[in-house]
N, C-alpha and C. Protein backbone atom coordinates (compact mmCIF):
# COMPACT_ATOMS: atom_id res chain seq x y z
N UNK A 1 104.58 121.38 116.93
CA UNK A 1 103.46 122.23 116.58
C UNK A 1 103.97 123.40 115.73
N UNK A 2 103.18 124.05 114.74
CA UNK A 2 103.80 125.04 113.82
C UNK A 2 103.58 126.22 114.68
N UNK A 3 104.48 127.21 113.73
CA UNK A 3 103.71 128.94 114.16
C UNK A 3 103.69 129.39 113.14
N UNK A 4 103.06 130.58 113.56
CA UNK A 4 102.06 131.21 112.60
C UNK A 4 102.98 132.70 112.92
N UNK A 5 103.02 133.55 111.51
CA UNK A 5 103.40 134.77 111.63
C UNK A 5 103.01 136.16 111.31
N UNK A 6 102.92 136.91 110.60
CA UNK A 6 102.57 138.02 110.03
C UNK A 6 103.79 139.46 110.46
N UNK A 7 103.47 140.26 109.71
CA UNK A 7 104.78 141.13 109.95
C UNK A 7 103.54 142.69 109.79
N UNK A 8 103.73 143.84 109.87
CA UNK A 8 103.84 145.03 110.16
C UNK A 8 104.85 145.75 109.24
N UNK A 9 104.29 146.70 108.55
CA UNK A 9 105.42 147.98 108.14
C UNK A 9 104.53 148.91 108.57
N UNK A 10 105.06 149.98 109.00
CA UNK A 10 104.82 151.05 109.97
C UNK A 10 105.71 152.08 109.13
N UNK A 11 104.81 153.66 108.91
CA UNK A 11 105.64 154.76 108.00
C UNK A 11 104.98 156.06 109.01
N UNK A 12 106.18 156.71 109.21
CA UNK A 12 105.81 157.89 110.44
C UNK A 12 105.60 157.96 111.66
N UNK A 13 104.92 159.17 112.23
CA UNK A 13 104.28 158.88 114.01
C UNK A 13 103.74 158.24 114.26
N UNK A 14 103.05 158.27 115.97
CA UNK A 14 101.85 157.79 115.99
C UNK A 14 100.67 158.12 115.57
N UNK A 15 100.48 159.64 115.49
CA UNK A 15 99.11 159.73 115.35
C UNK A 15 99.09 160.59 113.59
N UNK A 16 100.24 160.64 113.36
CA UNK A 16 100.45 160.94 111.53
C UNK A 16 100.98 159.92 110.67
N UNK A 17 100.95 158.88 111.50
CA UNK A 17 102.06 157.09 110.29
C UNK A 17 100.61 156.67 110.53
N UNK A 18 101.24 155.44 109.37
CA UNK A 18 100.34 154.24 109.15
C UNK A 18 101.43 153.46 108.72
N UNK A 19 100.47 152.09 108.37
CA UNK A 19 100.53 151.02 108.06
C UNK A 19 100.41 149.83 107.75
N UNK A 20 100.74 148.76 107.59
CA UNK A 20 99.63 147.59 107.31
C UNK A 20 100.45 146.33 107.89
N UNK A 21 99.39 145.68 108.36
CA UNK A 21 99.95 144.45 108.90
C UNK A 21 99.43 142.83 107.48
N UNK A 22 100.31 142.52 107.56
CA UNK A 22 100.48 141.01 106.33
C UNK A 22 100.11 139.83 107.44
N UNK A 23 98.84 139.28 107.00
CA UNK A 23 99.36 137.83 107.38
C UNK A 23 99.97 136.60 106.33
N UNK A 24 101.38 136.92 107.10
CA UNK A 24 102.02 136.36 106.17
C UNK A 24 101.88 133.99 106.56
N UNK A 25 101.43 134.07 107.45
CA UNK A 25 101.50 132.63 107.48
C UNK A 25 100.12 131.62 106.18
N UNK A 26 99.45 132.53 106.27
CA UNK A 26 97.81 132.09 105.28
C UNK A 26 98.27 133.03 103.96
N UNK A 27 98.62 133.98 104.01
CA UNK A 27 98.52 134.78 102.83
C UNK A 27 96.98 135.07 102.70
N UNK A 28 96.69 135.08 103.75
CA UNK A 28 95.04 135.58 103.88
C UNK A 28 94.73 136.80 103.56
N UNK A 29 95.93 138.08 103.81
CA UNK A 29 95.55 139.58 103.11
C UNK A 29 96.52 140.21 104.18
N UNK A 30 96.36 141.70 103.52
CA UNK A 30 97.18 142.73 103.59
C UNK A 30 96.07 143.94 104.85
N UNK A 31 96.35 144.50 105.49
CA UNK A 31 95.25 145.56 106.48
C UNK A 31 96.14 146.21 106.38
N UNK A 32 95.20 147.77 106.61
CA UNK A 32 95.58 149.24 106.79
C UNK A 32 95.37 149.35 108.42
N UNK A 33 96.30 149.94 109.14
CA UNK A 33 96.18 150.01 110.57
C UNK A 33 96.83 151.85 110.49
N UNK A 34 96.51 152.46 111.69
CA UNK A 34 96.77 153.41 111.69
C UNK A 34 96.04 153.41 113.48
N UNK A 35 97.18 154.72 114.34
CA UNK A 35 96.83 154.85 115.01
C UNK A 35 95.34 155.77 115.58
N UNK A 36 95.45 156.41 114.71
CA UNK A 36 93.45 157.55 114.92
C UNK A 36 92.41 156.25 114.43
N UNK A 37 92.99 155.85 113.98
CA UNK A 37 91.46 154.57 113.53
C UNK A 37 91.56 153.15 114.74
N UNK A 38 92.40 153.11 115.53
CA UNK A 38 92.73 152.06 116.46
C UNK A 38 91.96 152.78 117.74
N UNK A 39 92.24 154.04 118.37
CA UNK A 39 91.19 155.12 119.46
C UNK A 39 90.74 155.53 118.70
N UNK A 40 90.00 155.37 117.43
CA UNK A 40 88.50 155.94 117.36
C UNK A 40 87.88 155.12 116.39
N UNK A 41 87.31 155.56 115.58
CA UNK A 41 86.39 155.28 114.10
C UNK A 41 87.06 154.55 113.36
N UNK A 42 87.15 153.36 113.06
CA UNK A 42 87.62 151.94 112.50
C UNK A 42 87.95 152.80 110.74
N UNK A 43 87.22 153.23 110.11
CA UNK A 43 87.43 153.77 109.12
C UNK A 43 87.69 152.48 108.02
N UNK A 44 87.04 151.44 107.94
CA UNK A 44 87.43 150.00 107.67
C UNK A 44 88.91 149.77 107.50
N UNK A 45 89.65 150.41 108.83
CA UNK A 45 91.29 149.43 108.42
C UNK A 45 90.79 148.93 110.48
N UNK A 46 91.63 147.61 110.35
CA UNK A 46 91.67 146.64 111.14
C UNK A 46 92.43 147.66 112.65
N UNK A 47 92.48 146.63 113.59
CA UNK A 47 93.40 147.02 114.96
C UNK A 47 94.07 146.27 115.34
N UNK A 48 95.08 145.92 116.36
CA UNK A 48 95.73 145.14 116.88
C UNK A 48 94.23 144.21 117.73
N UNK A 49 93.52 145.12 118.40
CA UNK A 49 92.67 144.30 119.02
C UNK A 49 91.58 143.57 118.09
N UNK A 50 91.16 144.16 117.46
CA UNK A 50 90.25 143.30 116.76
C UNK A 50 90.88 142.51 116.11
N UNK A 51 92.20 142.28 115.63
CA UNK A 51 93.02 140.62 115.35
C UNK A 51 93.05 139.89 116.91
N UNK A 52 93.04 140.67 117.95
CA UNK A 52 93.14 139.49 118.94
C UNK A 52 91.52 139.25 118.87
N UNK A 53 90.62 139.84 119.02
CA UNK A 53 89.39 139.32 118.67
C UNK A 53 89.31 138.17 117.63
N UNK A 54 89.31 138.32 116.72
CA UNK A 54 89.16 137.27 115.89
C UNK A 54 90.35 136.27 116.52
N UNK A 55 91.29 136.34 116.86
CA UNK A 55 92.26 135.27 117.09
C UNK A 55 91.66 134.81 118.84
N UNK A 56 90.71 135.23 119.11
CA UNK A 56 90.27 134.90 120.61
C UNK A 56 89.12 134.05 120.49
N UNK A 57 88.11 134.46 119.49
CA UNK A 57 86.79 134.07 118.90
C UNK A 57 86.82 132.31 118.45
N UNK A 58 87.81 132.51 117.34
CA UNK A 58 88.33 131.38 116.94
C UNK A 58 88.85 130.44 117.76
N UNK A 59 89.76 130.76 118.65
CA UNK A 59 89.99 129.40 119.48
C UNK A 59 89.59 129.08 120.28
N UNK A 60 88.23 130.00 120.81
CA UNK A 60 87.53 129.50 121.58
C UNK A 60 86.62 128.81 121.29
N UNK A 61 85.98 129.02 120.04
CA UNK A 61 85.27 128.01 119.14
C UNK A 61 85.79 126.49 119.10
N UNK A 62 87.37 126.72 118.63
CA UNK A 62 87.78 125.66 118.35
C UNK A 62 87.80 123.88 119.49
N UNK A 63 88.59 125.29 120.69
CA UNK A 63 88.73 124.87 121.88
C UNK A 63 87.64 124.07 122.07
N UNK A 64 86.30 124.69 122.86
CA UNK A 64 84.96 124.48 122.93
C UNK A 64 84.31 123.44 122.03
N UNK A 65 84.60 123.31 121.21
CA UNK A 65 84.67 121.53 120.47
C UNK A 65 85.35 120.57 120.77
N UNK A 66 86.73 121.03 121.54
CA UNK A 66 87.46 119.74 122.29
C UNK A 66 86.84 119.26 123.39
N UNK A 67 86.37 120.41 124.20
CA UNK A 67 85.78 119.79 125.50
C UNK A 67 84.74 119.20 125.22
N UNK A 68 83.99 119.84 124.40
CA UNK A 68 82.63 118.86 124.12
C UNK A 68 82.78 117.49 123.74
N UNK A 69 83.15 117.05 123.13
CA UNK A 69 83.51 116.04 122.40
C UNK A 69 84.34 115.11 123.32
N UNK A 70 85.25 115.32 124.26
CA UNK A 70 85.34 114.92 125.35
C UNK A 70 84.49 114.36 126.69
N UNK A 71 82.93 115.01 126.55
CA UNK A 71 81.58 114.90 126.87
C UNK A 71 80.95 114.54 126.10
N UNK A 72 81.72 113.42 125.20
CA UNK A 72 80.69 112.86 123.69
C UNK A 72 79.45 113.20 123.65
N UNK A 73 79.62 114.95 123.34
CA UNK A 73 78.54 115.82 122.62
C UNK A 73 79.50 116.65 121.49
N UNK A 74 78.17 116.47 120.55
CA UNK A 74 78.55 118.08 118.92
C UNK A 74 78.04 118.83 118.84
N UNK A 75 78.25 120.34 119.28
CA UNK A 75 77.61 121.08 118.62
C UNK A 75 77.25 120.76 117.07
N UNK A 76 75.83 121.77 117.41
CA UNK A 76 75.13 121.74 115.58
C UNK A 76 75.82 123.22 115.03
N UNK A 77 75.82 124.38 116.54
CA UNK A 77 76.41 125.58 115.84
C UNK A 77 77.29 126.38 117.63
N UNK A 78 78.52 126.67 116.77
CA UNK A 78 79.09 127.55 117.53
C UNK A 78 78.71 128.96 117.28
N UNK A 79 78.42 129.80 118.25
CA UNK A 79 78.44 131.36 117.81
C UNK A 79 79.14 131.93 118.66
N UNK A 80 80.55 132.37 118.35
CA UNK A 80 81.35 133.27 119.51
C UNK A 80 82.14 134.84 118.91
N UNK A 81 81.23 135.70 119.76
CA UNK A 81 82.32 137.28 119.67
C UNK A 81 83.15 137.45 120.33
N UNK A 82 84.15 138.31 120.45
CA UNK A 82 84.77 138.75 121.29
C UNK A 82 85.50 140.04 121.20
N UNK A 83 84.80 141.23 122.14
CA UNK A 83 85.14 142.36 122.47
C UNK A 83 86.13 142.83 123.12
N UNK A 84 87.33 143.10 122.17
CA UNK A 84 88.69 143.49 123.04
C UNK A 84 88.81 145.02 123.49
N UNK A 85 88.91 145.39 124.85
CA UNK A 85 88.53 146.88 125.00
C UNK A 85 90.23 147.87 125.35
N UNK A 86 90.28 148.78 124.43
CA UNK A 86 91.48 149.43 124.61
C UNK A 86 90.96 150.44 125.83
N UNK A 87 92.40 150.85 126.70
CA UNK A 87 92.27 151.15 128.02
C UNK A 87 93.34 152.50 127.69
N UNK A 88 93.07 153.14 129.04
CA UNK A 88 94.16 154.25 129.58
C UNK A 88 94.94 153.03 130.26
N UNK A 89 96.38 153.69 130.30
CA UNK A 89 96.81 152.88 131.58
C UNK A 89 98.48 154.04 131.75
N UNK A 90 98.79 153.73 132.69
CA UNK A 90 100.05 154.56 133.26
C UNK A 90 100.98 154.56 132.64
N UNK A 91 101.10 154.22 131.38
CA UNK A 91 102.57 153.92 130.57
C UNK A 91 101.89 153.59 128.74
N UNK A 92 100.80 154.15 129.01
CA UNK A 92 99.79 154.87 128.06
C UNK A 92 98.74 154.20 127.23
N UNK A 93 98.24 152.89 126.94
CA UNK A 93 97.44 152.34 126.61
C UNK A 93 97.75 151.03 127.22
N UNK A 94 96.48 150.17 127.56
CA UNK A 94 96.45 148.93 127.60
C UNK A 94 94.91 148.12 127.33
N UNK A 95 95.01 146.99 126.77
CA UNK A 95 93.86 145.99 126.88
C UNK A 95 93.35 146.11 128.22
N UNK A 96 92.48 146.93 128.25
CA UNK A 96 91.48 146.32 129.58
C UNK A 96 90.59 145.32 129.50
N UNK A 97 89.97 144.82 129.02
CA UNK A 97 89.30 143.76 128.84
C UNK A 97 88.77 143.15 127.61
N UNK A 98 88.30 141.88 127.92
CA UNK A 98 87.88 141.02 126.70
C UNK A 98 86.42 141.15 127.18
N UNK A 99 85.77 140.74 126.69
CA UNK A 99 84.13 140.15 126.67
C UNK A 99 83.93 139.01 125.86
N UNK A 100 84.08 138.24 126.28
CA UNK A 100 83.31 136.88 124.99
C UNK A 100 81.63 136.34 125.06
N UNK A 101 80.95 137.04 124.31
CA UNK A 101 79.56 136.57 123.81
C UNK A 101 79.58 134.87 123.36
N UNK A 102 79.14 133.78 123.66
CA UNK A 102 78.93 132.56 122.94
C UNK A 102 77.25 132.18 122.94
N UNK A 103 77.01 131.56 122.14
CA UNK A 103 75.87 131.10 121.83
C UNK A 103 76.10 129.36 121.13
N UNK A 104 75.59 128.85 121.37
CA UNK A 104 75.51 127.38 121.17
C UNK A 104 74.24 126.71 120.80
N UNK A 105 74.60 125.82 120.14
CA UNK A 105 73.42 124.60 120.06
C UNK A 105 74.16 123.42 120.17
N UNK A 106 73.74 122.91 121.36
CA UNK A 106 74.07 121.42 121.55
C UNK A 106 73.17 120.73 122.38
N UNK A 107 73.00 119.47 121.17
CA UNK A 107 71.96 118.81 121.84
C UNK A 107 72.28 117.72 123.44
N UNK A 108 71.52 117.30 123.83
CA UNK A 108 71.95 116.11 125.36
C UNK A 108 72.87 116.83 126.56
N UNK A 109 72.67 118.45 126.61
CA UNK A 109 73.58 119.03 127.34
C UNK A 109 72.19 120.32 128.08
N UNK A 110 72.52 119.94 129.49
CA UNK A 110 71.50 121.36 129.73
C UNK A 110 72.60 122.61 130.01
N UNK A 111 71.48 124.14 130.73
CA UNK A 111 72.48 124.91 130.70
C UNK A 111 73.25 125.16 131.29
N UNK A 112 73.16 124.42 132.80
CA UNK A 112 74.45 124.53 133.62
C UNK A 112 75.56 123.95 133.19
N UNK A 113 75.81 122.83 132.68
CA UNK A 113 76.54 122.15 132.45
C UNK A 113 77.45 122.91 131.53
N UNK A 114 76.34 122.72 130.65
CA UNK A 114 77.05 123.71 129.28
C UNK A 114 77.90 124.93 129.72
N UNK A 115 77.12 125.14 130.35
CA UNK A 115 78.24 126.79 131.25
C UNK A 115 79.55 126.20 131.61
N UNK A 116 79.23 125.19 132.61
CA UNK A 116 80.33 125.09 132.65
C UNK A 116 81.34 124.35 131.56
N UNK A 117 81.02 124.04 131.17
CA UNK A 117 82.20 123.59 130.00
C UNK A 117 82.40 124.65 129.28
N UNK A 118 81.91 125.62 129.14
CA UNK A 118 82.27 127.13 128.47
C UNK A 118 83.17 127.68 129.10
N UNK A 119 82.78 127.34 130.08
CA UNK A 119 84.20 127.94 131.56
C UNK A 119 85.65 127.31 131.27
N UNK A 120 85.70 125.86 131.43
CA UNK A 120 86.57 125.23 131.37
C UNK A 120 87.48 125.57 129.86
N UNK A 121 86.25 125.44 128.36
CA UNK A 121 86.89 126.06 127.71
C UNK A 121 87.64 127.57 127.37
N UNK A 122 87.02 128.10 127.84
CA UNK A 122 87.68 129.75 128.03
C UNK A 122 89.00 129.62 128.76
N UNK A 123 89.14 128.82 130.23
CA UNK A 123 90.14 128.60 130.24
C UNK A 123 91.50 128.21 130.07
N UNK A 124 91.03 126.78 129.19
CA UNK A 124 92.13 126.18 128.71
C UNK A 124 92.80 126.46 127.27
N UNK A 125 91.63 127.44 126.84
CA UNK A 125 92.12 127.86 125.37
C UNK A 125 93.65 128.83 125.28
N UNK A 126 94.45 128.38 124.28
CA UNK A 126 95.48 128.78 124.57
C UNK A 126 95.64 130.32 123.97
N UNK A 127 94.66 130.88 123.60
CA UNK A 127 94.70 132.43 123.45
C UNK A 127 94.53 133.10 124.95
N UNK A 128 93.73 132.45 125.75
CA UNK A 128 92.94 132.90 127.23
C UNK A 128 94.10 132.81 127.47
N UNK A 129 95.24 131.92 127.94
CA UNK A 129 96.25 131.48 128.38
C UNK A 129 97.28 132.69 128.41
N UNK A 130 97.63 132.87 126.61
CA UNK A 130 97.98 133.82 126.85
C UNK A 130 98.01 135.60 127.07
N UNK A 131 96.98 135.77 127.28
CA UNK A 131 95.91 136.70 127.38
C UNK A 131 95.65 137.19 128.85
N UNK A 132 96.24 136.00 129.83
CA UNK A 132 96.52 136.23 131.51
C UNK A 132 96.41 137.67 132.15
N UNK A 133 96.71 138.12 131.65
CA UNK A 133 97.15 140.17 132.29
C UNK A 133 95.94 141.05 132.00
N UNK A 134 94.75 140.23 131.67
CA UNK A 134 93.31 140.93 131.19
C UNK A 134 92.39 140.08 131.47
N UNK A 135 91.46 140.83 132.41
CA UNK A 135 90.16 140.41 132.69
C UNK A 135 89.43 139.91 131.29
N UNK A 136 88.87 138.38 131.26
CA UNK A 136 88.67 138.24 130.17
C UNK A 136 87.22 137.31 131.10
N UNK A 137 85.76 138.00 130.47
CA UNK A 137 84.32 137.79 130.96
C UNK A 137 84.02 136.73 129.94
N UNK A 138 83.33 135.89 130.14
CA UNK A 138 82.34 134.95 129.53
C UNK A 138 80.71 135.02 129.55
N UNK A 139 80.10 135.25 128.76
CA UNK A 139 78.28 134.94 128.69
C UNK A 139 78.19 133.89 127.75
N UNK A 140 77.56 132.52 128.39
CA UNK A 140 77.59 131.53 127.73
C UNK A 140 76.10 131.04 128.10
N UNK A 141 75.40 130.94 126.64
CA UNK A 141 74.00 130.44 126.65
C UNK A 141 74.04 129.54 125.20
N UNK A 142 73.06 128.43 125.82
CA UNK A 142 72.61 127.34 124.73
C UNK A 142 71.55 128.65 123.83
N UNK A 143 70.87 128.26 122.96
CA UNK A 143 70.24 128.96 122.16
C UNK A 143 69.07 127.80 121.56
């Protein structure tokens, strides 16, 4: 299986540096990160958490098509957010929690079911996996 990388340059403190993180595996783009825009006002440069968001969103999407399909059902549409929440913690910030919003359309599936296979996928997705050390919530509705 491949990996995927990206790198960070970092210039100064914490709360007077910046910097930008590369994803260097896609060459998908360059972000401005800075610590006052990570605890507060986004100021349109990115966060560490909102890349795990999008990198949480995504494979749960992805995921969530394996199981289905395993239940020879297709979604017509995936819709998944995911809210990564920065914390206090004793050794000075941590991820306190995720939230994942999903929304679905799939036909021949009611909504318990569907729940649960939202479950199963949240679990087995290998971002959730590694993501273990944070309460990570699911709301999963057909649409």
């Amino acid at each position: 299986m491949p990996s995927r990388d990206a790198t960070t340059h970092w210039e100064g403190g914490l709360q007077s540096g910046k910097g930008s993180v590369t994803l260097d595996s896609s060459n998908a783009g360059q972000f401005p990160v800075s610590f006052p825009t990570r605890a507060g006002d986004p100021e349109g440069q990115t966060s560490p958490e909102e890349l795990i968001a999008a990198a949480h969103s995504s494979c749960l999407a992805m995921n969530l098509s394996g199981v289905l399909e395993k239940e020879n059902l297709t979604a017509t549409s995936l819709d998944v957010s995911a809210e990564v929440t920065l914390g206090p913690d004793t050794e000075g910030f941590k991820i306190s929690g995720i939230a994942i919003t999903l929304r679905a359309e799939v036909a021949g599936v009611d909504a318990e079911k569907f729940k649960q296979l939202a479950e199963t996928a949240k679990d087995t997705c290998p971002v959730s996996k590694a993501l273990t050390g944070t309460t990570i919530t699911l709301d999963a509705s057909l649409v």
